[in-house]
PDB file of N, CA and C in Angstrom:
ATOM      1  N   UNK A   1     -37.062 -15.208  54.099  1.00  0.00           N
ATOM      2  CA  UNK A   1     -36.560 -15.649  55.378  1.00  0.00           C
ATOM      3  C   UNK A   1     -35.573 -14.614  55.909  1.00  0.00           C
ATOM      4  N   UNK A   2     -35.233 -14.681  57.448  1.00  0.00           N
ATOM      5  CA  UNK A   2     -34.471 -13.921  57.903  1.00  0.00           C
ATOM      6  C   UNK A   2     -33.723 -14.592  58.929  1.00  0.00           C
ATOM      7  N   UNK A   3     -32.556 -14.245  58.742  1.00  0.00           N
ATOM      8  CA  UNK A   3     -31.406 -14.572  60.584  1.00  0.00           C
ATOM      9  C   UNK A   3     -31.420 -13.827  60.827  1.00  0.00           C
ATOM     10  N   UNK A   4     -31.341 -14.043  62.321  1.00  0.00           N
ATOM     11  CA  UNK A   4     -31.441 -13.143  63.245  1.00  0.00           C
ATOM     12  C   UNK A   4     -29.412 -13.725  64.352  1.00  0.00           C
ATOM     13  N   UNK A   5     -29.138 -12.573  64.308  1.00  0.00           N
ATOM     14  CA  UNK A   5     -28.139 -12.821  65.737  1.00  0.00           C
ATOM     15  C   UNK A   5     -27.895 -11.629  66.748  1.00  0.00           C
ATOM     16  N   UNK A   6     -27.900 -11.176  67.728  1.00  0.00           N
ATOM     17  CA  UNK A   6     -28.296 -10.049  68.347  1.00  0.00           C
ATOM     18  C   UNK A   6     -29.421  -9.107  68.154  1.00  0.00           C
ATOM     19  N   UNK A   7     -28.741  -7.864  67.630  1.00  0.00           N
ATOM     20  CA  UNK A   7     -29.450  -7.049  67.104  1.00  0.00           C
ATOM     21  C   UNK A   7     -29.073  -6.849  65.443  1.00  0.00           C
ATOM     22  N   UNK A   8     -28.332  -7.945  64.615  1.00  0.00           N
ATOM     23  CA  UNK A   8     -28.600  -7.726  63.457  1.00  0.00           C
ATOM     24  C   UNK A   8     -29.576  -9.017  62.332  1.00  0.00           C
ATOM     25  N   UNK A   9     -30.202  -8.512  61.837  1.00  0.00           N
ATOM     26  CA  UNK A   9     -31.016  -9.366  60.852  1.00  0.00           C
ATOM     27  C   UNK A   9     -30.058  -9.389  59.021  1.00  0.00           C
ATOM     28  N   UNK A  10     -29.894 -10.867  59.053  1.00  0.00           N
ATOM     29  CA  UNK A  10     -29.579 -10.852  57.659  1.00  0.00           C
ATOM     30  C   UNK A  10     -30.843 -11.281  56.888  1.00  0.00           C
ATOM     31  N   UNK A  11     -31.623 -10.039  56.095  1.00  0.00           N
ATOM     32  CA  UNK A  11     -32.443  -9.925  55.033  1.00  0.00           C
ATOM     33  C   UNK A  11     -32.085 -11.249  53.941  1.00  0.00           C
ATOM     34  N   UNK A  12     -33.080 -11.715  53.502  1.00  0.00           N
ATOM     35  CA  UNK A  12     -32.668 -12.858  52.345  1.00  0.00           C
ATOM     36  C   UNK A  12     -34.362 -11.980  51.310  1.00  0.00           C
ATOM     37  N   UNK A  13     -33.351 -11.147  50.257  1.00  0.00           N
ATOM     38  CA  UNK A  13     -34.074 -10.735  49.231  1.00  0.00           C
ATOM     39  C   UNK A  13     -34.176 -11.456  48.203  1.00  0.00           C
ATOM     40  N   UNK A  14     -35.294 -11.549  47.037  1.00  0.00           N
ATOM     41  CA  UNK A  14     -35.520 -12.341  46.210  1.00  0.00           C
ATOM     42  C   UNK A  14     -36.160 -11.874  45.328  1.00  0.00           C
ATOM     43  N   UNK A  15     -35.324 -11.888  43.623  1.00  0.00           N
ATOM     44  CA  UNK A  15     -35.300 -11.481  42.633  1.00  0.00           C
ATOM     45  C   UNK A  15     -36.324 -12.213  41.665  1.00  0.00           C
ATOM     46  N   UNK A  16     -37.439 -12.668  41.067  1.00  0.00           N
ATOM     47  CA  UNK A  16     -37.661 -13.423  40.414  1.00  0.00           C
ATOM     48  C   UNK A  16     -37.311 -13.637  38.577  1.00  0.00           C
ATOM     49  N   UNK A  17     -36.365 -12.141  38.437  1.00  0.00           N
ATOM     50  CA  UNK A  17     -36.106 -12.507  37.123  1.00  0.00           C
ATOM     51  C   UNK A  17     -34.488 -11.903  36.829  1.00  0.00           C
ATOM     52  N   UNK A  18     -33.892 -11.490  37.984  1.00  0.00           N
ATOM     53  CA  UNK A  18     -32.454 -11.165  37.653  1.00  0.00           C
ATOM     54  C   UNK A  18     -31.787 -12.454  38.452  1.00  0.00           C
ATOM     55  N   UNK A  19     -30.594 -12.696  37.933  1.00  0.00           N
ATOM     56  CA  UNK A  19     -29.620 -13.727  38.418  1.00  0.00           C
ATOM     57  C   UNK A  19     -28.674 -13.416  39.701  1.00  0.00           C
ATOM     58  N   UNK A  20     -28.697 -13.815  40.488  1.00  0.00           N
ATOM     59  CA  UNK A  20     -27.524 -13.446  41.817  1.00  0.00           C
ATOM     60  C   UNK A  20     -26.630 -12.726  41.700  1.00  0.00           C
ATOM     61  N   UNK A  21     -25.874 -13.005  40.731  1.00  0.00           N
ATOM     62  CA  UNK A  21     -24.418 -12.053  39.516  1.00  0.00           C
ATOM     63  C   UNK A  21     -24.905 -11.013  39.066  1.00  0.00           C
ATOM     64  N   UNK A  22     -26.191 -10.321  39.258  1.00  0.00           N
ATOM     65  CA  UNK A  22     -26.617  -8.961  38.465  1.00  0.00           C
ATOM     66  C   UNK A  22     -27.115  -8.612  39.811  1.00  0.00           C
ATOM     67  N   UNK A  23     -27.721  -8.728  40.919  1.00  0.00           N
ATOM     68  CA  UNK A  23     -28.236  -8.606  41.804  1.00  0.00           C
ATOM     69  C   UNK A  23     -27.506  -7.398  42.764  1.00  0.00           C
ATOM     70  N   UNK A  24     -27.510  -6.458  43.263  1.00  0.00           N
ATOM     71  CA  UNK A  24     -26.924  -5.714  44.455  1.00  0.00           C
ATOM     72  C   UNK A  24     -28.240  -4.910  45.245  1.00  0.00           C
ATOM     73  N   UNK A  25     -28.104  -5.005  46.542  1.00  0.00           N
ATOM     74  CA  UNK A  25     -29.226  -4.100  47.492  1.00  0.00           C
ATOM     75  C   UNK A  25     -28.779  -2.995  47.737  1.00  0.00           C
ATOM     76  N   UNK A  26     -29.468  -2.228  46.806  1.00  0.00           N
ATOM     77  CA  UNK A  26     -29.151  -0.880  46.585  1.00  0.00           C
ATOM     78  C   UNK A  26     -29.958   0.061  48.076  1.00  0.00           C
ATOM     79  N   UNK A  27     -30.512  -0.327  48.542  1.00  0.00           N
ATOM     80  CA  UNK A  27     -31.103   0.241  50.824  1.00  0.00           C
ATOM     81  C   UNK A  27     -31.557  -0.844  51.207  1.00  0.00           C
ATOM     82  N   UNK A  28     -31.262  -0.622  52.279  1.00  0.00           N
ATOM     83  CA  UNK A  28     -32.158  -1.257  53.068  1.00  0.00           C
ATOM     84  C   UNK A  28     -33.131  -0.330  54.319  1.00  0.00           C
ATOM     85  N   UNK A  29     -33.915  -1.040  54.966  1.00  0.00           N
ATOM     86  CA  UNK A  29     -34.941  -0.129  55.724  1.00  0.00           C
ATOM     87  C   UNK A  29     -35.450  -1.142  56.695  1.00  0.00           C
ATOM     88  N   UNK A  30     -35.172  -0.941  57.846  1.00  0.00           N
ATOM     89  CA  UNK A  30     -36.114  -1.519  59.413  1.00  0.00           C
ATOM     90  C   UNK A  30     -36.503  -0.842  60.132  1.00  0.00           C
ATOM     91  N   UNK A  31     -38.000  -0.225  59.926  1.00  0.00           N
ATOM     92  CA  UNK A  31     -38.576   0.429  60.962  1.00  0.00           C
ATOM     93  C   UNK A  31     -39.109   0.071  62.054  1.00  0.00           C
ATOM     94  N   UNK A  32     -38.520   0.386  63.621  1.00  0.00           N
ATOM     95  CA  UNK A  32     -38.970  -0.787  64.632  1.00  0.00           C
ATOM     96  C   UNK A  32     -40.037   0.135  65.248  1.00  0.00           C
ATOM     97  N   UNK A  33     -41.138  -0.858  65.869  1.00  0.00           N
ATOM     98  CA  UNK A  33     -41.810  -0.557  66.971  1.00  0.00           C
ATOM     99  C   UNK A  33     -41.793  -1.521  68.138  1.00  0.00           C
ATOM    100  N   UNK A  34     -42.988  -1.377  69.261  1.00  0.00           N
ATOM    101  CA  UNK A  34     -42.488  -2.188  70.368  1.00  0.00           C
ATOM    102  C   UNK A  34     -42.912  -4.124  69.990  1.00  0.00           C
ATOM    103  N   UNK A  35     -43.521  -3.852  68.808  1.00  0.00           N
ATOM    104  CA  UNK A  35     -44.306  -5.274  68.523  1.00  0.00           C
ATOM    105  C   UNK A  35     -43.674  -5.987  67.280  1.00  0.00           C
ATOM    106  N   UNK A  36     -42.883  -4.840  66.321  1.00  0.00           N
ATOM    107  CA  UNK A  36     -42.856  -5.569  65.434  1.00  0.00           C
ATOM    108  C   UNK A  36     -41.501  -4.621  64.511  1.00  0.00           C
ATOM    109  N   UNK A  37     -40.923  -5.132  63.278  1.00  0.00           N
ATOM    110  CA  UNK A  37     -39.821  -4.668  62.646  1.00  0.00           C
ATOM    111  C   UNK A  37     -40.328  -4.744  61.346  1.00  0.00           C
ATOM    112  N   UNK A  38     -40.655  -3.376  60.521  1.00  0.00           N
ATOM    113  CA  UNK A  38     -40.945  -3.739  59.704  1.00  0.00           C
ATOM    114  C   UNK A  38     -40.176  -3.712  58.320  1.00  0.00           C
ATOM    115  N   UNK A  39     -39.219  -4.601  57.400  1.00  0.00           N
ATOM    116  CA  UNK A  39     -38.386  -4.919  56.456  1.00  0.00           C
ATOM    117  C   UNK A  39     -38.626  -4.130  55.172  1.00  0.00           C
ATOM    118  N   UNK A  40     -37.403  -3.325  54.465  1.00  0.00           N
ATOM    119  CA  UNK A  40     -37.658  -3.013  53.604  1.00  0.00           C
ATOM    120  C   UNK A  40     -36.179  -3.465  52.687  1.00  0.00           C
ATOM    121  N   UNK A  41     -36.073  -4.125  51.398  1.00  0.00           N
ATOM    122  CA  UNK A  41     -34.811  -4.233  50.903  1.00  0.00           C
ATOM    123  C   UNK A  41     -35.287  -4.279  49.263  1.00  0.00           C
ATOM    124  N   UNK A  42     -34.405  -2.692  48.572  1.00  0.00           N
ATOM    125  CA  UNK A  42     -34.357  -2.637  47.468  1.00  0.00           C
ATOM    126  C   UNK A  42     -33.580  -3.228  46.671  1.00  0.00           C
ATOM    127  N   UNK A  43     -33.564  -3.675  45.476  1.00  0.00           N
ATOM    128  CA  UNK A  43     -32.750  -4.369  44.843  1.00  0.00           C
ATOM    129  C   UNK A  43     -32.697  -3.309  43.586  1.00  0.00           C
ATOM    130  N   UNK A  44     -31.155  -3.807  42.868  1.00  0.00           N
ATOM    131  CA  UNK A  44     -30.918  -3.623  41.270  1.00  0.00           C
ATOM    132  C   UNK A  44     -30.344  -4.075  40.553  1.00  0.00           C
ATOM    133  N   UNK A  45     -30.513  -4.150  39.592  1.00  0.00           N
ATOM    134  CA  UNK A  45     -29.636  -4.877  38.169  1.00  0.00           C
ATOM    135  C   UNK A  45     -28.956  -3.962  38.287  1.00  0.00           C
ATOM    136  N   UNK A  46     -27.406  -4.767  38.786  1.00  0.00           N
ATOM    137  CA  UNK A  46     -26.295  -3.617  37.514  1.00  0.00           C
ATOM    138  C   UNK A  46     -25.744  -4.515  36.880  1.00  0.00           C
ATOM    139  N   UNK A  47     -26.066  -5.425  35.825  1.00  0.00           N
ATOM    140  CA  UNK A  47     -25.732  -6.147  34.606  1.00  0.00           C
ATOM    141  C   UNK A  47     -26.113  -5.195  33.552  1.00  0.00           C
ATOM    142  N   UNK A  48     -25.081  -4.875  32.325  1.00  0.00           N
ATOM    143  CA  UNK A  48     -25.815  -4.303  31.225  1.00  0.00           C
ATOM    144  C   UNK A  48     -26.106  -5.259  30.525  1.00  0.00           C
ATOM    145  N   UNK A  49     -27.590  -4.264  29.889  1.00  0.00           N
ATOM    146  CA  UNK A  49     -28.148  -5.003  29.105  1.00  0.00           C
ATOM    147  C   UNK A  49     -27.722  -5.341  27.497  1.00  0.00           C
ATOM    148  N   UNK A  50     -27.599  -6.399  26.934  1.00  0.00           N
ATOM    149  CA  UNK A  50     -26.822  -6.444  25.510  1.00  0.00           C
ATOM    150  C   UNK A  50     -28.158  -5.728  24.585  1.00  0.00           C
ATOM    151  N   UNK A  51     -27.576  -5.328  23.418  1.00  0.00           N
ATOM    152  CA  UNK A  51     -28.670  -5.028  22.347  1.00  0.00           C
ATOM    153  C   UNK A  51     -29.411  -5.826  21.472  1.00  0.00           C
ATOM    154  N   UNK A  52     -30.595  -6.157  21.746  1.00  0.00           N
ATOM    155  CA  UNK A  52     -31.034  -7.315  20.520  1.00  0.00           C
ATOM    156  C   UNK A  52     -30.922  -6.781  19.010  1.00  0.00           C
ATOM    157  N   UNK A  53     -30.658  -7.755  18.357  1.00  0.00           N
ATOM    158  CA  UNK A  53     -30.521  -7.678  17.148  1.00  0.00           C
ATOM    159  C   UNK A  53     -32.130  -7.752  16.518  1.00  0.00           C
ATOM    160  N   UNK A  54     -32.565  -7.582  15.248  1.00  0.00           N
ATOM    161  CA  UNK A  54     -33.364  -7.045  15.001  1.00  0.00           C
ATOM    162  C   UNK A  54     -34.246  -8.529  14.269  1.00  0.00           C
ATOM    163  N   UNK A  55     -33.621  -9.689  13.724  1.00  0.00           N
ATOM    164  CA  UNK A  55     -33.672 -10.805  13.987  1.00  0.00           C
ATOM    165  C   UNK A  55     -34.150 -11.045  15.407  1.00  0.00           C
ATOM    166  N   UNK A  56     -33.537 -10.742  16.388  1.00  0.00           N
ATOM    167  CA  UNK A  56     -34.231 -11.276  17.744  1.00  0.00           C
ATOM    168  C   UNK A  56     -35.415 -11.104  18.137  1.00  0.00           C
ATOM    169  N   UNK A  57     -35.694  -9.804  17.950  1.00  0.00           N
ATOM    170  CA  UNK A  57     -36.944  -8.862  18.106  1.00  0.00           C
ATOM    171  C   UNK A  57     -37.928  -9.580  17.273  1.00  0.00           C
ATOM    172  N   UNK A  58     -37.424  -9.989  16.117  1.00  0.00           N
ATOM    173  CA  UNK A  58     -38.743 -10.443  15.143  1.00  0.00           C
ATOM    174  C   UNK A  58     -38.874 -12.185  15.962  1.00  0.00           C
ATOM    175  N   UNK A  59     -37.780 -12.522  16.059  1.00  0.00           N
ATOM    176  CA  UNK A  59     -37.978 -14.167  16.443  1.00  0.00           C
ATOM    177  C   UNK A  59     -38.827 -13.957  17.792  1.00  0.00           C
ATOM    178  N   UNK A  60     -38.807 -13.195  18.800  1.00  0.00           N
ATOM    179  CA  UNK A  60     -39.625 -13.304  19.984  1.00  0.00           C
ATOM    180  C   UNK A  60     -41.079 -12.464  20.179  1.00  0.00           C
ATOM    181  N   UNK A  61     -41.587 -11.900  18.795  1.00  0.00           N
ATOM    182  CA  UNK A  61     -42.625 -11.338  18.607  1.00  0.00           C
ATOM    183  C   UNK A  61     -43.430 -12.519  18.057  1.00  0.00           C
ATOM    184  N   UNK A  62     -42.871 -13.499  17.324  1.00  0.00           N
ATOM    185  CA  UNK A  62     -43.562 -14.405  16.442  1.00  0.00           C
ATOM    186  C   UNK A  62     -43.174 -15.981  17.125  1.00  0.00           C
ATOM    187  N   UNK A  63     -42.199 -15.990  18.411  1.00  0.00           N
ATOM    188  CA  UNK A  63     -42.411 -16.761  19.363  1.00  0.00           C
ATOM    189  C   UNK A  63     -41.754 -16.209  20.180  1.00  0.00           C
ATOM    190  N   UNK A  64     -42.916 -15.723  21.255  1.00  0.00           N
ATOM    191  CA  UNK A  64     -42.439 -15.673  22.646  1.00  0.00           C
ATOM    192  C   UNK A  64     -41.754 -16.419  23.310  1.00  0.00           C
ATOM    193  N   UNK A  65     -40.367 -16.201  24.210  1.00  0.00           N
ATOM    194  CA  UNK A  65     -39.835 -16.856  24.398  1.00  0.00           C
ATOM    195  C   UNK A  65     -40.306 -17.279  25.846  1.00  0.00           C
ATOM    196  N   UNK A  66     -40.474 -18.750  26.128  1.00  0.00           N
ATOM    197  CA  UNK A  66     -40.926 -19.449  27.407  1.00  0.00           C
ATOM    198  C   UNK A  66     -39.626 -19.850  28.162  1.00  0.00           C
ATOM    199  N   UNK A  67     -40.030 -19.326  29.579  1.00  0.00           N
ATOM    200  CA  UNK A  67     -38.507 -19.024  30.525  1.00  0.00           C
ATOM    201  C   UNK A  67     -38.840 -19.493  32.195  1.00  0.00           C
ATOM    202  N   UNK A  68     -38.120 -20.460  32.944  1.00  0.00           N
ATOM    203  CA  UNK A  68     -38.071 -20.818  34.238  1.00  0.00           C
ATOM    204  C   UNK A  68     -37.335 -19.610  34.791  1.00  0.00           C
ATOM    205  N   UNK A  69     -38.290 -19.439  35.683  1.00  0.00           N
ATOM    206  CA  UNK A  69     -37.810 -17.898  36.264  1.00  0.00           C
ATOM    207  C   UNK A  69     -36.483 -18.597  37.095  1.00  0.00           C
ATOM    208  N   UNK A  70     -35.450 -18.403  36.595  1.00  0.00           N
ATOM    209  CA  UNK A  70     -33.992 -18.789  37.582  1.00  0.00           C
ATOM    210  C   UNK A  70     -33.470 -17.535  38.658  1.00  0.00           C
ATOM    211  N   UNK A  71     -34.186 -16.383  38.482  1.00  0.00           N
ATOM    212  CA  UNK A  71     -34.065 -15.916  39.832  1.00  0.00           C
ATOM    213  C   UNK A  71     -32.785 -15.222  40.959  1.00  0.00           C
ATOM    214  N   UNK A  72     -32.951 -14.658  41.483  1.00  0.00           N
ATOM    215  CA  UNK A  72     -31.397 -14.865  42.211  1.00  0.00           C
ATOM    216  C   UNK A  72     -31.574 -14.214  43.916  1.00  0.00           C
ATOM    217  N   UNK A  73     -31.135 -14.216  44.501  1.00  0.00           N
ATOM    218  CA  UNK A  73     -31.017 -13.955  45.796  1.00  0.00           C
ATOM    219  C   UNK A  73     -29.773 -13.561  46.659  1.00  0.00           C
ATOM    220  N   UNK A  74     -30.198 -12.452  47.068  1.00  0.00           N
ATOM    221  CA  UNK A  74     -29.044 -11.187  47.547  1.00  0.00           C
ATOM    222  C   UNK A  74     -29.316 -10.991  49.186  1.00  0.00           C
ATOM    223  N   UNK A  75     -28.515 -11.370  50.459  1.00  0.00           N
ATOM    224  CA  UNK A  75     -28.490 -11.125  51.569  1.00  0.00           C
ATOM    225  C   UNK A  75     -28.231  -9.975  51.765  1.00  0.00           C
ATOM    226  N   UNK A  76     -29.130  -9.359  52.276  1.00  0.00           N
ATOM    227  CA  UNK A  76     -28.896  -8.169  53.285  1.00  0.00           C
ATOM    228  C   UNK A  76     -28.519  -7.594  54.375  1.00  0.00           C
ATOM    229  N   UNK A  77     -27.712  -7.090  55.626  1.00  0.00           N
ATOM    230  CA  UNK A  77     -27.741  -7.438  56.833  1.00  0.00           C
ATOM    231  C   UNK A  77     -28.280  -5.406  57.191  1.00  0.00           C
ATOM    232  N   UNK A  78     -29.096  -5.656  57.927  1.00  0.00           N
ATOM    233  CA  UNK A  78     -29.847  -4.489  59.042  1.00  0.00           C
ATOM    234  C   UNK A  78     -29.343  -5.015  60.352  1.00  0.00           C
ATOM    235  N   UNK A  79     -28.713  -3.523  61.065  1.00  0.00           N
ATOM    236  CA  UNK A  79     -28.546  -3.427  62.438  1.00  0.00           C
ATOM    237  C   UNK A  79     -29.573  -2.864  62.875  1.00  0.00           C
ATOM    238  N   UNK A  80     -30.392  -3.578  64.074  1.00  0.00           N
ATOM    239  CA  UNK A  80     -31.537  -2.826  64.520  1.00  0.00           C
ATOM    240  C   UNK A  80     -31.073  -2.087  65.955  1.00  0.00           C
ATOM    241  N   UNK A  81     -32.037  -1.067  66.590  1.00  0.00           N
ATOM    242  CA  UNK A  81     -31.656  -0.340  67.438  1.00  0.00           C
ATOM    243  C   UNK A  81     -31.256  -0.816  68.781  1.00  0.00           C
ATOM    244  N   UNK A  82     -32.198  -2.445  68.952  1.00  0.00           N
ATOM    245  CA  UNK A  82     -32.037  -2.820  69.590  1.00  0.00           C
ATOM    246  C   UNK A  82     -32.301  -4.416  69.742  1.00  0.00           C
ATOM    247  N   UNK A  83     -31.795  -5.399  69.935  1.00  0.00           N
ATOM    248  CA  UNK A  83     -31.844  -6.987  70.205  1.00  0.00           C
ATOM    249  C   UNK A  83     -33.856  -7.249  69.780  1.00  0.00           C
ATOM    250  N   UNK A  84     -33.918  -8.088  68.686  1.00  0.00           N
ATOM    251  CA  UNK A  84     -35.655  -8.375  67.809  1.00  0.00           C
ATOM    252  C   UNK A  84     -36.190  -8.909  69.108  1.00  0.00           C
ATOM    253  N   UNK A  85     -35.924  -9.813  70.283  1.00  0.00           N
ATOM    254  CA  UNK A  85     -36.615 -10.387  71.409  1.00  0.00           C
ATOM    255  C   UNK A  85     -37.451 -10.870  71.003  1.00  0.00           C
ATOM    256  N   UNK A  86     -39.103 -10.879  70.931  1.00  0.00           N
ATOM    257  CA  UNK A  86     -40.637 -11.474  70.679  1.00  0.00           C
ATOM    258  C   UNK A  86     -40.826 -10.151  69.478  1.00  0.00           C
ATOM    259  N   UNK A  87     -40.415  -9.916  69.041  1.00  0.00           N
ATOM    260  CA  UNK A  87     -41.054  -8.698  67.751  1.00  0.00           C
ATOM    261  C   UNK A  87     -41.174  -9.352  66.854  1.00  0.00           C
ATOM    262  N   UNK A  88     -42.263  -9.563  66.506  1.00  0.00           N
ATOM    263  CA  UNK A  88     -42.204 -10.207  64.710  1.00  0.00           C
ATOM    264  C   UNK A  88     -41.428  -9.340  63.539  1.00  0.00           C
ATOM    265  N   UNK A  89     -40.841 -10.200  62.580  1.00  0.00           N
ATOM    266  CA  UNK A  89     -40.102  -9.397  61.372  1.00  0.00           C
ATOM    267  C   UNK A  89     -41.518  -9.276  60.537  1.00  0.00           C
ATOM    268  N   UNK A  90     -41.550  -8.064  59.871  1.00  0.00           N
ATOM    269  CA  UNK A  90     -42.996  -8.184  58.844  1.00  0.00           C
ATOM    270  C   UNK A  90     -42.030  -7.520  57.379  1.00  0.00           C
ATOM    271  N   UNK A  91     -42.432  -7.539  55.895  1.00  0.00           N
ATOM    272  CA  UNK A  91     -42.293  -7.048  54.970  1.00  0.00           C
ATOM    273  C   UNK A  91     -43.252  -6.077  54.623  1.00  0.00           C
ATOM    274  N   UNK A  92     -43.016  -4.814  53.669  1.00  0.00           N
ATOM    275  CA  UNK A  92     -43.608  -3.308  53.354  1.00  0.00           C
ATOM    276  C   UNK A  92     -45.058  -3.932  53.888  1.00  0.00           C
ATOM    277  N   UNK A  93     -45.292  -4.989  53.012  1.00  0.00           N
ATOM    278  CA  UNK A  93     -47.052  -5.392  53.219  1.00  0.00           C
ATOM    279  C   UNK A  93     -47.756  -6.017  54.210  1.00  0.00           C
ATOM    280  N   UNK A  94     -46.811  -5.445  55.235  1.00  0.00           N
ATOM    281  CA  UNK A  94     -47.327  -6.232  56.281  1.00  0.00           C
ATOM    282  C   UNK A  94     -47.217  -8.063  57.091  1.00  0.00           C
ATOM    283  N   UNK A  95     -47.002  -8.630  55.842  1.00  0.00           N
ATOM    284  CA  UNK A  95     -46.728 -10.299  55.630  1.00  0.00           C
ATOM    285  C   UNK A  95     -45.872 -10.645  56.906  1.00  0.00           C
ATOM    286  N   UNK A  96     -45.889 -11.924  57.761  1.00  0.00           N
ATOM    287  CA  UNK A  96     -45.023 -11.475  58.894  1.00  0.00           C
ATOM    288  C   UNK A  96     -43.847 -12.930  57.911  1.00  0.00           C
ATOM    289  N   UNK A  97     -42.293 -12.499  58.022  1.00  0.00           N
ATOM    290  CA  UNK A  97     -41.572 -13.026  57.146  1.00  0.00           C
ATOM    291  C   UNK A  97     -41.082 -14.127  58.851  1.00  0.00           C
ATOM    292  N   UNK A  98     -40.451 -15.054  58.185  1.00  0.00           N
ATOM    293  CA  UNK A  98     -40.422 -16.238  58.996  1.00  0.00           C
ATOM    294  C   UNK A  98     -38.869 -15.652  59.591  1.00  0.00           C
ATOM    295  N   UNK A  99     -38.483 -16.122  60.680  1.00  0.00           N
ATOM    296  CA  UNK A  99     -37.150 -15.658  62.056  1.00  0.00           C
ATOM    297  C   UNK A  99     -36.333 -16.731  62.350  1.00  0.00           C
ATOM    298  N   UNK A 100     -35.579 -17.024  61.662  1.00  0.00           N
ATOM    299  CA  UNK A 100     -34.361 -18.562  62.119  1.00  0.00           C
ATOM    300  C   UNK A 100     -32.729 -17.727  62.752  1.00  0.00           C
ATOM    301  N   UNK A 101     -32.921 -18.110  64.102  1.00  0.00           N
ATOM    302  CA  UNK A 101     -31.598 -17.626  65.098  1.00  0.00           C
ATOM    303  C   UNK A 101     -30.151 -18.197  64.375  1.00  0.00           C
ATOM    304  N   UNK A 102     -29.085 -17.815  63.921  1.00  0.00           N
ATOM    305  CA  UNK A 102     -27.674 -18.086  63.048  1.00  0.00           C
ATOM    306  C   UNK A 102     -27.328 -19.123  63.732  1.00  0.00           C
ATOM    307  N   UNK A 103     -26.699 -20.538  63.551  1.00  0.00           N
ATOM    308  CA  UNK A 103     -26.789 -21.665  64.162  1.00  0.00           C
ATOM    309  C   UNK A 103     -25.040 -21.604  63.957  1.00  0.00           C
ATOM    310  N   UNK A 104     -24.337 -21.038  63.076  1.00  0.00           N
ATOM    311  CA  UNK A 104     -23.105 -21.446  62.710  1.00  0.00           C
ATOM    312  C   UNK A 104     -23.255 -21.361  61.549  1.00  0.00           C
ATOM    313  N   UNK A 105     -23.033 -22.419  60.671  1.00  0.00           N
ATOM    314  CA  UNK A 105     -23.118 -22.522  59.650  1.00  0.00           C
ATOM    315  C   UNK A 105     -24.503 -21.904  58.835  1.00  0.00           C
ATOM    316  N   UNK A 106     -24.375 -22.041  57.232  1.00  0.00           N
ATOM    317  CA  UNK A 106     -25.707 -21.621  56.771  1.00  0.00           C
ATOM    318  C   UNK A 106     -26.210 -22.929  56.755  1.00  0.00           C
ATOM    319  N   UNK A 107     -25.843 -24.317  56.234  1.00  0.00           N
ATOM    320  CA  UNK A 107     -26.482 -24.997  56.750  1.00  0.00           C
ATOM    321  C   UNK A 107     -27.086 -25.882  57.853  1.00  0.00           C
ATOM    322  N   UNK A 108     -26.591 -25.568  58.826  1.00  0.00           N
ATOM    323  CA  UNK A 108     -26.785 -26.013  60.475  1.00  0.00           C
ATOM    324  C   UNK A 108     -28.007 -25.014  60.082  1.00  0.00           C
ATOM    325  N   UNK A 109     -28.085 -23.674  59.631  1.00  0.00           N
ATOM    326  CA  UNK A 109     -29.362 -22.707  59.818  1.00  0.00           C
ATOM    327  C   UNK A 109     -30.270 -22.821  59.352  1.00  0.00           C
ATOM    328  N   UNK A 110     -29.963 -23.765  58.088  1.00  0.00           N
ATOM    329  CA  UNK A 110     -31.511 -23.794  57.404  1.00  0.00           C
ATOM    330  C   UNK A 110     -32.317 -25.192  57.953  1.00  0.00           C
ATOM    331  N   UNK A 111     -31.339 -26.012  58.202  1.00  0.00           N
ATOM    332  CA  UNK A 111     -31.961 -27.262  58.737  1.00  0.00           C
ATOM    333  C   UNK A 111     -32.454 -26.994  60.332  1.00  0.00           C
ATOM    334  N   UNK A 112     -32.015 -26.202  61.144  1.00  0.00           N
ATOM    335  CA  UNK A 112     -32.521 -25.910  62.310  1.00  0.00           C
ATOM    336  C   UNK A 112     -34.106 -24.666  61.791  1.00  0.00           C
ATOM    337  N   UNK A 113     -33.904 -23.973  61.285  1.00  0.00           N
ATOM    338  CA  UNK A 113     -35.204 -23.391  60.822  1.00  0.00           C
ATOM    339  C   UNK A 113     -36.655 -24.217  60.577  1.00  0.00           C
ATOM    340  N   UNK A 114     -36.034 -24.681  59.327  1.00  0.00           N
ATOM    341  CA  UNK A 114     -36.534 -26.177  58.386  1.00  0.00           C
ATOM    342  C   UNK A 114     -37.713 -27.040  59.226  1.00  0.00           C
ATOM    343  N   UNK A 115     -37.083 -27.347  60.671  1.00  0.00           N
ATOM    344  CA  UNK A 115     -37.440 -28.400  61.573  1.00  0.00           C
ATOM    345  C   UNK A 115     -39.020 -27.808  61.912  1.00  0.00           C
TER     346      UNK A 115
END
């Protein structure tokens, strides 16, 4: 998803296996044309990683460990060159990502989106 307020878009990036607390958007990227904006937002772990013990290694070779991807999610904000108007937001692949206008609050925004 994306807000939009003028000419800036806050990016909502999404991690499926680092946690919010390890999460930072290391670029971002909006290439505009007259039809459309197209989104780019890198992410990275800067959590270090601990060392498994050698016990661990053997316990998750001889059971894999089964895990709910908990995920995390890092806002981005892009200034574009000029006010989005009728331009669709799209991601690298083309996908056109959904456009909710900043209502105030974040939740006034998601429930006005939502609708």
């Amino acid at each position: 998803m994306v807000e939009v307020e003028g000419r800036v878009l806050m990016l909502q990036a999404v991690s499926g296996t680092v946690s919010t607390e390890c999460l930072k958007a290391d670029e971002t990227e909006a290439a505009e044309s007259k039809t459309s904006v197209r989104v780019r937002v890198m992410l990275r772990d800067v959590c270090p990683r601990r060392e498994r013990t050698l016990l661990e290694k053997w316990r998750d070779e001889l059971w894999p460990p089964s895990s709910i991807g908990t995920g995390g999610v890092v806002v981005a904000p892009v200034t574009l060159d000029r006010p989005l108007g009728r331009r669709k937001v799209v991601d690298e692949e083309g996908r056109e990502i959904r456009v909710c206008p900043i209502m105030g609050s974040p939740f006034k925004t998601m429930q006005h989106c939502l609708k």
